[in-house]
Protein backbone atom coordinates (compact mmCIF):
# COMPACT_ATOMS: atom_id res chain seq x y z
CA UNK A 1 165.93 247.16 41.30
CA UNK A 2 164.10 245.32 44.33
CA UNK A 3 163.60 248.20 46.24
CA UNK A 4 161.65 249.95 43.04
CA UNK A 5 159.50 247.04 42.02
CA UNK A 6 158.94 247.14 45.69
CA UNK A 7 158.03 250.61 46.15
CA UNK A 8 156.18 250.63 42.99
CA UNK A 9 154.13 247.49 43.77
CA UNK A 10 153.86 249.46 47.77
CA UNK A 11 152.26 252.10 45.36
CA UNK A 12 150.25 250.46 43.77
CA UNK A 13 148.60 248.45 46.80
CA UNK A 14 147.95 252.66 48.82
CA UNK A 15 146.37 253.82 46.03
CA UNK A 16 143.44 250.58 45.57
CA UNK A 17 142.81 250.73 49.10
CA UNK A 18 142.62 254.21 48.86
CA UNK A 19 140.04 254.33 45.67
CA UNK A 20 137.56 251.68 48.09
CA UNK A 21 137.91 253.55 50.70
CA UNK A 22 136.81 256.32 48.79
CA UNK A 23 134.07 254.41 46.97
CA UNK A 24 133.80 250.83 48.79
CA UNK A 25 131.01 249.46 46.82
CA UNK A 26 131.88 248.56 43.32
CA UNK A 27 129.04 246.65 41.55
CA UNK A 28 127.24 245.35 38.87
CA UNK A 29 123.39 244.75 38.63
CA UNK A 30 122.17 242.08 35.91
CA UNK A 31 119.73 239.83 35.25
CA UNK A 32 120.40 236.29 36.90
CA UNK A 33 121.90 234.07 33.73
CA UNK A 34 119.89 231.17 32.42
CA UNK A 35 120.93 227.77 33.12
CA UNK A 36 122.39 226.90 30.19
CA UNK A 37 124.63 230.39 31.03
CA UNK A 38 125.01 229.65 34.82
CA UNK A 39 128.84 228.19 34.66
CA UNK A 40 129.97 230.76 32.05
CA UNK A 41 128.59 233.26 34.52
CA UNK A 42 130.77 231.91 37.31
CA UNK A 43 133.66 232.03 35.42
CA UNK A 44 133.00 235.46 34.56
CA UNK A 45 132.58 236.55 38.03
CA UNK A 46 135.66 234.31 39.31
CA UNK A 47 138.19 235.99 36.63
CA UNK A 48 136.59 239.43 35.99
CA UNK A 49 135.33 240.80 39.31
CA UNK A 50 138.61 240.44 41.73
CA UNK A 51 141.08 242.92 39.09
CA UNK A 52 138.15 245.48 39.03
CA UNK A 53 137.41 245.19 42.40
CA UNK A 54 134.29 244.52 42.05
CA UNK A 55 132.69 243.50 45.14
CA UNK A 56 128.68 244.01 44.66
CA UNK A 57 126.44 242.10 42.70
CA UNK A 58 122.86 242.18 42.51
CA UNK A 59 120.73 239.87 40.47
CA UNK A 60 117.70 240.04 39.52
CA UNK A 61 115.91 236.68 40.10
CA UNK A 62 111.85 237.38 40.00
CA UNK A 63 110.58 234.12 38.87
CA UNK A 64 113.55 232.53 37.72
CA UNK A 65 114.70 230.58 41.21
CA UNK A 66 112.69 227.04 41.37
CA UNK A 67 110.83 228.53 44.69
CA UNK A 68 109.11 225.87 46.88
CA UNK A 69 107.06 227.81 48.78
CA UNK A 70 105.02 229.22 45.67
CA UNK A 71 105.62 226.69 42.38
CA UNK A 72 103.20 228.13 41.11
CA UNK A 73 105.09 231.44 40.57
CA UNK A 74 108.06 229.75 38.97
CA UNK A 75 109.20 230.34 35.16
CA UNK A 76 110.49 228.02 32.75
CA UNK A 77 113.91 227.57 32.83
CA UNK A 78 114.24 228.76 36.56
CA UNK A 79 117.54 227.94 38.40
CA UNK A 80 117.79 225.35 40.87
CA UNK A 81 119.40 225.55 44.28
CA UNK A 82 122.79 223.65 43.05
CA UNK A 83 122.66 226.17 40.42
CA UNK A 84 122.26 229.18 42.54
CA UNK A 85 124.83 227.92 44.79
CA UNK A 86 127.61 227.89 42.27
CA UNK A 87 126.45 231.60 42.26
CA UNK A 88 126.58 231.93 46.04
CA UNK A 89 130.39 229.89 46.53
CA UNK A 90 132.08 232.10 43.34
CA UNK A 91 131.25 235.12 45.56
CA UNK A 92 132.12 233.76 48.84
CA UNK A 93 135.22 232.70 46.98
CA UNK A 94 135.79 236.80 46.20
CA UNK A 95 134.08 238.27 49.43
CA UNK A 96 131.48 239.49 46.72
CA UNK A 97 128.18 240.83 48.43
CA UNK A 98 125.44 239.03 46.56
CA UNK A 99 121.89 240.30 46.90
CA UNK A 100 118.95 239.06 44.95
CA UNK A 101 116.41 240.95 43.59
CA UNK A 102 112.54 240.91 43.16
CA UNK A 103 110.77 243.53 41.48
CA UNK A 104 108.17 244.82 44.11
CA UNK A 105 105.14 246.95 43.84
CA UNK A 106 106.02 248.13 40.44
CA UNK A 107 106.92 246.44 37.14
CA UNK A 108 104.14 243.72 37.57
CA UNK A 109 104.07 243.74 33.87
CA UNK A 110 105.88 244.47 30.75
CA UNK A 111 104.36 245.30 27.46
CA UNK A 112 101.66 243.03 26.59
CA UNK A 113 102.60 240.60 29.46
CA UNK A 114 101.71 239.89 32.78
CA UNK A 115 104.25 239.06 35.09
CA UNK A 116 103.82 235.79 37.01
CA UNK A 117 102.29 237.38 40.00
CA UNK A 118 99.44 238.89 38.40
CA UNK A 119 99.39 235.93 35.66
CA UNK A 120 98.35 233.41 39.07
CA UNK A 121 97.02 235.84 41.26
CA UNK A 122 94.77 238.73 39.20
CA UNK A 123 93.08 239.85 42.53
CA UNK A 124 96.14 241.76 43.77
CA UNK A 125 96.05 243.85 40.77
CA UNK A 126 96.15 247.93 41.20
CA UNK A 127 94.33 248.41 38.13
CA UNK A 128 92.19 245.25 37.15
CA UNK A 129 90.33 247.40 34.14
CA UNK A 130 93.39 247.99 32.20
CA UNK A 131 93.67 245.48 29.58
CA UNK A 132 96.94 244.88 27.97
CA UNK A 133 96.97 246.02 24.38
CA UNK A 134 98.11 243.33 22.20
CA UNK A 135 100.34 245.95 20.56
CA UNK A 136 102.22 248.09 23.14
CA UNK A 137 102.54 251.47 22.44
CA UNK A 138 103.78 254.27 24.56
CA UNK A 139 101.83 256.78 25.29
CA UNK A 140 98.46 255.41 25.45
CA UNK A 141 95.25 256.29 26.98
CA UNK A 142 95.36 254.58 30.40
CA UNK A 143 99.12 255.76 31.09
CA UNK A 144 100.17 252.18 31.40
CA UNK A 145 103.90 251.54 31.46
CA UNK A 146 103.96 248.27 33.87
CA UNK A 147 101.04 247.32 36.32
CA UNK A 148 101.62 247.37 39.70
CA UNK A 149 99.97 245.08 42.74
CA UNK A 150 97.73 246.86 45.28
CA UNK A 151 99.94 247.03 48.28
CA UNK A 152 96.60 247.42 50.53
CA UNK A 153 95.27 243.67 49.43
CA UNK A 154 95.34 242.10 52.68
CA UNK A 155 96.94 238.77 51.33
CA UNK A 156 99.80 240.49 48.64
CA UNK A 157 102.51 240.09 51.22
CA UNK A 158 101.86 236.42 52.15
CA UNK A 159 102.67 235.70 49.15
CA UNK A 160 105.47 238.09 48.81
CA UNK A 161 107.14 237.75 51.88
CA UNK A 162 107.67 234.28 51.28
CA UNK A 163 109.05 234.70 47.99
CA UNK A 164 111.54 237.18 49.66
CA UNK A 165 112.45 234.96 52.46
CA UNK A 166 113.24 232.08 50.42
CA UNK A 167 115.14 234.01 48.41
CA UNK A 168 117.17 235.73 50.84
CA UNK A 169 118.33 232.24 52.17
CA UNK A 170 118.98 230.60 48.57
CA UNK A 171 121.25 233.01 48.06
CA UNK A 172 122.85 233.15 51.65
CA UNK A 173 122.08 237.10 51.48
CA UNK A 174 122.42 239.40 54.07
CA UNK A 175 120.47 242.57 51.70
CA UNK A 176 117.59 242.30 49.39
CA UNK A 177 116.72 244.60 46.38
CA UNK A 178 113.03 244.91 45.84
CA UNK A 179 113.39 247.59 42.96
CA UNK A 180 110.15 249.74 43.40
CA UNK A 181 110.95 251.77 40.09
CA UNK A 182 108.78 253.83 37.63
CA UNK A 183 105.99 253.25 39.65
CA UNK A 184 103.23 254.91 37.76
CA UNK A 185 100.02 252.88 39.06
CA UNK A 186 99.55 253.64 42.63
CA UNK A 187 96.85 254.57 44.09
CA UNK A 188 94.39 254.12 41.79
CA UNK A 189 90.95 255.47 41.21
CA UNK A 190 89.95 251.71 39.96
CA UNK A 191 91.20 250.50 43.10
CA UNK A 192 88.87 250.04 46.11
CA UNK A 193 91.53 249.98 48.79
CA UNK A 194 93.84 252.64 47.66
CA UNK A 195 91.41 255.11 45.62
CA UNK A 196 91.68 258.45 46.93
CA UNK A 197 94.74 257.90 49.15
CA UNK A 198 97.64 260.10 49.68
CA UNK A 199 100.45 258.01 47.17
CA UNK A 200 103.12 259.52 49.04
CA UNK A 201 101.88 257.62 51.91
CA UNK A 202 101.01 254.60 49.80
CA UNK A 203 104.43 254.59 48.49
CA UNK A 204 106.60 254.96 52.12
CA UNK A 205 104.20 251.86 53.64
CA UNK A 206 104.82 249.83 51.03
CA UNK A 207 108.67 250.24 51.66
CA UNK A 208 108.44 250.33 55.41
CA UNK A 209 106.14 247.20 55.20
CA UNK A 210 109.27 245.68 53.41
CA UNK A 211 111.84 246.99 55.06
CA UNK A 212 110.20 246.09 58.49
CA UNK A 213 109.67 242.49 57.27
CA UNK A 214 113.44 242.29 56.52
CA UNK A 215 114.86 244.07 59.87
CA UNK A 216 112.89 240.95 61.44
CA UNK A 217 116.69 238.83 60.22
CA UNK A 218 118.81 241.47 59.90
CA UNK A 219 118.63 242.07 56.10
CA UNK A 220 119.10 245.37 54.48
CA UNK A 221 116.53 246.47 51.85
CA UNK A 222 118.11 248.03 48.60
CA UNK A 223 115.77 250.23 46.40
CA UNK A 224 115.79 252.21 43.00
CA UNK A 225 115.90 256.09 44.28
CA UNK A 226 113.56 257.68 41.91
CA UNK A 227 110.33 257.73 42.91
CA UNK A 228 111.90 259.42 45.84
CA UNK A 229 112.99 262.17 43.73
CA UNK A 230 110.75 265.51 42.48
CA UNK A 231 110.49 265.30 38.95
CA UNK A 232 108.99 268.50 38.48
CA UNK A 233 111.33 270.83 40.93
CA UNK A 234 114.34 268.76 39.73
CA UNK A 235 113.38 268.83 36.11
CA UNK A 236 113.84 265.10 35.64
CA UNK A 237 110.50 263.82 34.57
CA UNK A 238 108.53 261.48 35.49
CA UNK A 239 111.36 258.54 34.07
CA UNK A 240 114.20 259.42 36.45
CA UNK A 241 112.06 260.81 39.10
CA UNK A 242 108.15 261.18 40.44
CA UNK A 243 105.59 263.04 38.92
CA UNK A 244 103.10 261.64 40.89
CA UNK A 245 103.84 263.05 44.10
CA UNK A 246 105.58 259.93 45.48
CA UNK A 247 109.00 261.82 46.47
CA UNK A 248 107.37 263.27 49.66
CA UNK A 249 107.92 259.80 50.66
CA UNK A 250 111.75 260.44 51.37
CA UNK A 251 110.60 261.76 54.89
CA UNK A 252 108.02 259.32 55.71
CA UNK A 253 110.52 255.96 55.26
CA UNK A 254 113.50 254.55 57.54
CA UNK A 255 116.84 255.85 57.22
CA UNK A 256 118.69 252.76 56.73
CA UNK A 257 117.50 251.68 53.40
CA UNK A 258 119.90 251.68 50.55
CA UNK A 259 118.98 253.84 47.57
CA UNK A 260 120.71 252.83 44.19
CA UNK A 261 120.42 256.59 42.79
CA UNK A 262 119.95 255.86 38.46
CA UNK A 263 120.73 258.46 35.91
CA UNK A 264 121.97 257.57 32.07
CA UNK A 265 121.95 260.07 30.75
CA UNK A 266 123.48 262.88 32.31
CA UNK A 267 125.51 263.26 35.78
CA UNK A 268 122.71 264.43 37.89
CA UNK A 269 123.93 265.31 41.36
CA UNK A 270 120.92 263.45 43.11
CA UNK A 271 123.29 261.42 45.69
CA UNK A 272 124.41 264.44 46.97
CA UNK A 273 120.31 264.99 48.54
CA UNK A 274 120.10 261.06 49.03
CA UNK A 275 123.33 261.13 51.30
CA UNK A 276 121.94 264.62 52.77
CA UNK A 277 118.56 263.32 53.99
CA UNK A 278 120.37 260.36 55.73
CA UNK A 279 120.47 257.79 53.55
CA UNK A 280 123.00 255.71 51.88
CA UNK A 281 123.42 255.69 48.17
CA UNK A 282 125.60 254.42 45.64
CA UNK A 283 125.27 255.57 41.61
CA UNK A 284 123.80 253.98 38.88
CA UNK A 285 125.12 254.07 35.18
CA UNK A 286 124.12 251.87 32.18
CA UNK A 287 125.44 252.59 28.74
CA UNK A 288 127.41 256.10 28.30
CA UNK A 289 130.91 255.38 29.60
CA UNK A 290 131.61 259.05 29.40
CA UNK A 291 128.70 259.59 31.68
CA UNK A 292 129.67 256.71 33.65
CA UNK A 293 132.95 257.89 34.22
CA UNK A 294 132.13 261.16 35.13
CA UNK A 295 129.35 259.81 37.56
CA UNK A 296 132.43 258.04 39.59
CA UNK A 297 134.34 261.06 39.39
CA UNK A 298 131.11 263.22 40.79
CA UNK A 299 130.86 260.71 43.55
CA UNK A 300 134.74 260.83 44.67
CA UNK A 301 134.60 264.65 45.23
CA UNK A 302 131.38 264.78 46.83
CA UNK A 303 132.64 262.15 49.14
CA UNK A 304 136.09 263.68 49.65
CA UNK A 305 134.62 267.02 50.13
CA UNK A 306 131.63 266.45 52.14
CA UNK A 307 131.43 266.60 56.24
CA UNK A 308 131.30 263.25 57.46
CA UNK A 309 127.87 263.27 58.19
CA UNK A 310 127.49 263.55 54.74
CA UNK A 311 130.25 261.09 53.44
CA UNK A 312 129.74 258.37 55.12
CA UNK A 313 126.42 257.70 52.98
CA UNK A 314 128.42 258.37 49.49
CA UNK A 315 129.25 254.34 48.92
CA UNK A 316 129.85 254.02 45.30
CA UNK A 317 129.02 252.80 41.58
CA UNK A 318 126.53 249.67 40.75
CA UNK A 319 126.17 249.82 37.35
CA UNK A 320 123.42 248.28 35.45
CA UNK A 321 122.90 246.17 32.74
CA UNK A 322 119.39 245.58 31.51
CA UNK A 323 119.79 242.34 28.73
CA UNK A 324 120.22 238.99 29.33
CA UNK A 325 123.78 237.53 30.61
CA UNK A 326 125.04 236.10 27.60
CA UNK A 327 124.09 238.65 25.27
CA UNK A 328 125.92 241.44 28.33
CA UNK A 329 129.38 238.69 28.28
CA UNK A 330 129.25 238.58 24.75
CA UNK A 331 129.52 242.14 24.11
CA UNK A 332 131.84 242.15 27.18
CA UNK A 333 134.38 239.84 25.52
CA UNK A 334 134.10 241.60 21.98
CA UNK A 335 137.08 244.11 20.91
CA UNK A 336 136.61 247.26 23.15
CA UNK A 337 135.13 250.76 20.86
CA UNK A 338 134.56 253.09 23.58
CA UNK A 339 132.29 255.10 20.92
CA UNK A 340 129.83 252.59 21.45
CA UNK A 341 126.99 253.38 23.33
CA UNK A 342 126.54 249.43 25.09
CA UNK A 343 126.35 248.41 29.11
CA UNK A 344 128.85 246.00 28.57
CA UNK A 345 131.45 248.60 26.97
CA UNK A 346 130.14 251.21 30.04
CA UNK A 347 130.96 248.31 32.19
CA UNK A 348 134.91 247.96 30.96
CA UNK A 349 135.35 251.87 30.94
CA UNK A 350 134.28 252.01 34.22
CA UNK A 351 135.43 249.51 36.25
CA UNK A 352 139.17 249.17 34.30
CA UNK A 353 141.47 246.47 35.83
């Protein structure tokens, strides 16, 4: 009886380090919690994340860390460091990777709302003429989704840069994520600085600029992978992928920038070109578990079927969840109905104990 719960257990142990060796980043993207959510969200990672294995999490801070080098850019409600560090010591606790996030270039804006960058510091706007609408509506005459900053303003990345660096060390990171998604205003014929410019080339000095500014301590830069992507050869539209010519950027940027490959709807088989071109990639899901699973299934065979070369830039799932933290842990501790179309359901199908 010993020797089977032995070999059993021996089982057992192969085939999980077997699965991250396969995959070895398991994560979850989500929004950093508010303070009043901060200790439930540290329980959540201290009980939930070691049986799943998860060992990734990026969170998406913005304006919601009580910065000292810019005050002026903080939110109400913004953690403080002791609150970030219960964070930071739940994931040391787990050998979790943390790494924060700050939406760069892109998604300056949402809706009718500026976001705090543009709110205290209009001048490093792309597109200064476009007035938010006090009703949103999609489409609308000046293609606005979310504004974007002019990444040729001479004084964008002071500001920035500092922003990044303090957030790099509140965290005790050792990668950033500066999103860079659905990046529709670049340049801009309102702009004076980038009108007429190649947004290809725009969009690969923005990320080198980054990238460069990161190398400078050692810290890996993580991106969203779909402006890098032809949306008109590919057939994903300009959502999932670039419309405006920004994918020619794929050859213009450094290799060793993480690409977080995003695709809810279907299993597109975009890591396969991300990992071909030299960079790694891990995929993205959000709310289809069937999808989800089927993404993680997609990425195992291409990894255990590819040349090295080629495999050794396949790392894995991060899947996303795009709500607040205690409406995603909520939903996350309801009864399970896997015919529910919900990130937090995804989340459980995907990443089973």
């Amino acid at each position: 009886m010993k020797k089977t719960l032995f070999f059993i257990f021996a089982f057992c142990i192969c085939q999980l380090m077997l699965a991250q060796e396969i995959l070895p980043i398991r994560g979850l993207a989500i929004a950093v919690p508010d303070k009043e959510n901060v200790d439930r969200f540290v329980k959540f990672i201290d009980k939930e994340f070691p049986p799943r294995k998860i060992n990734t999490l990026v969170l998406r801070v913005d304006y919601k860390y009580q910065y000292r080098s810019h005050p002026e850019l903080v939110t109400d409600g913004a953690l403080s460091q002791e609150d970030v560090n219960k964070i930071v010591r739940v994931c040391q606790k787990h050998n979790i990777d943390l790494i924060p996030q700050i939406n760069l270039l892109g998604h300056q804006s949402w809706h009718s709302e500026l976001g705090m960058l543009l709110k205290v510091y209009p001048e490093f706007d792309e597109t200064p003429g476009v007035q938010l609408p006090e009703k949103y509506e999609w489409p609308n005459e000046d293609g606005l989704y979310c504004k974007s900053y002019c990444p040729l303003h001479p004084e964008v990345h002071q500001v920035v840069f500092d922003l990044v660096d303090e957030i790099v060390a509140a965290f005790q990171a050792d990668a950033f994520h500066a999103g860079m998604d659905e990046v529709f205003y670049i340049g801009h014929e309102e702009c004076p600085r980038c009108n007429g410019r190649d947004k290809a080339e725009l969009f690969a000095g923005e990320l080198t600029k980054i990238r460069n500014h990161l190398a400078l301590t050692n810290k890996k830069l993580w991106i969203w992978g779909d402006r890098l992507l032809d949306g008109k050869t590919t057939g994903l539209g300009m959502w999932e992928a670039s419309m405006n010519n920004t994918h020619r950027a794929i050859d213009m940027i450094p290799k060793d920038i993480m690409i977080c490959d995003w695709h809810y709807q279907r299993v597109d088989p975009t890591a396969a070109y991300f990992a071909i071109k030299g960079f790694d990639v891990v995929t993205s899901s959000w709310r289809k578990g069937a999808v989800a699973k089927e993404q993680m299934a997609l990425m195992e065979t291409l990894k255990k079927n590819s040349k090295e070369e080629i495999a050794q830039h396949l790392k894995g799932m991060v899947h996303t969840s795009w709500g607040s933290v205690s409406s995603f842990l909520d939903k996350f501790y309801a009864p399970l109905d896997v015919t529910l179309e919900d990130d937090a359901v995804c989340f459980r199908m995907l990443f089973g104990e």
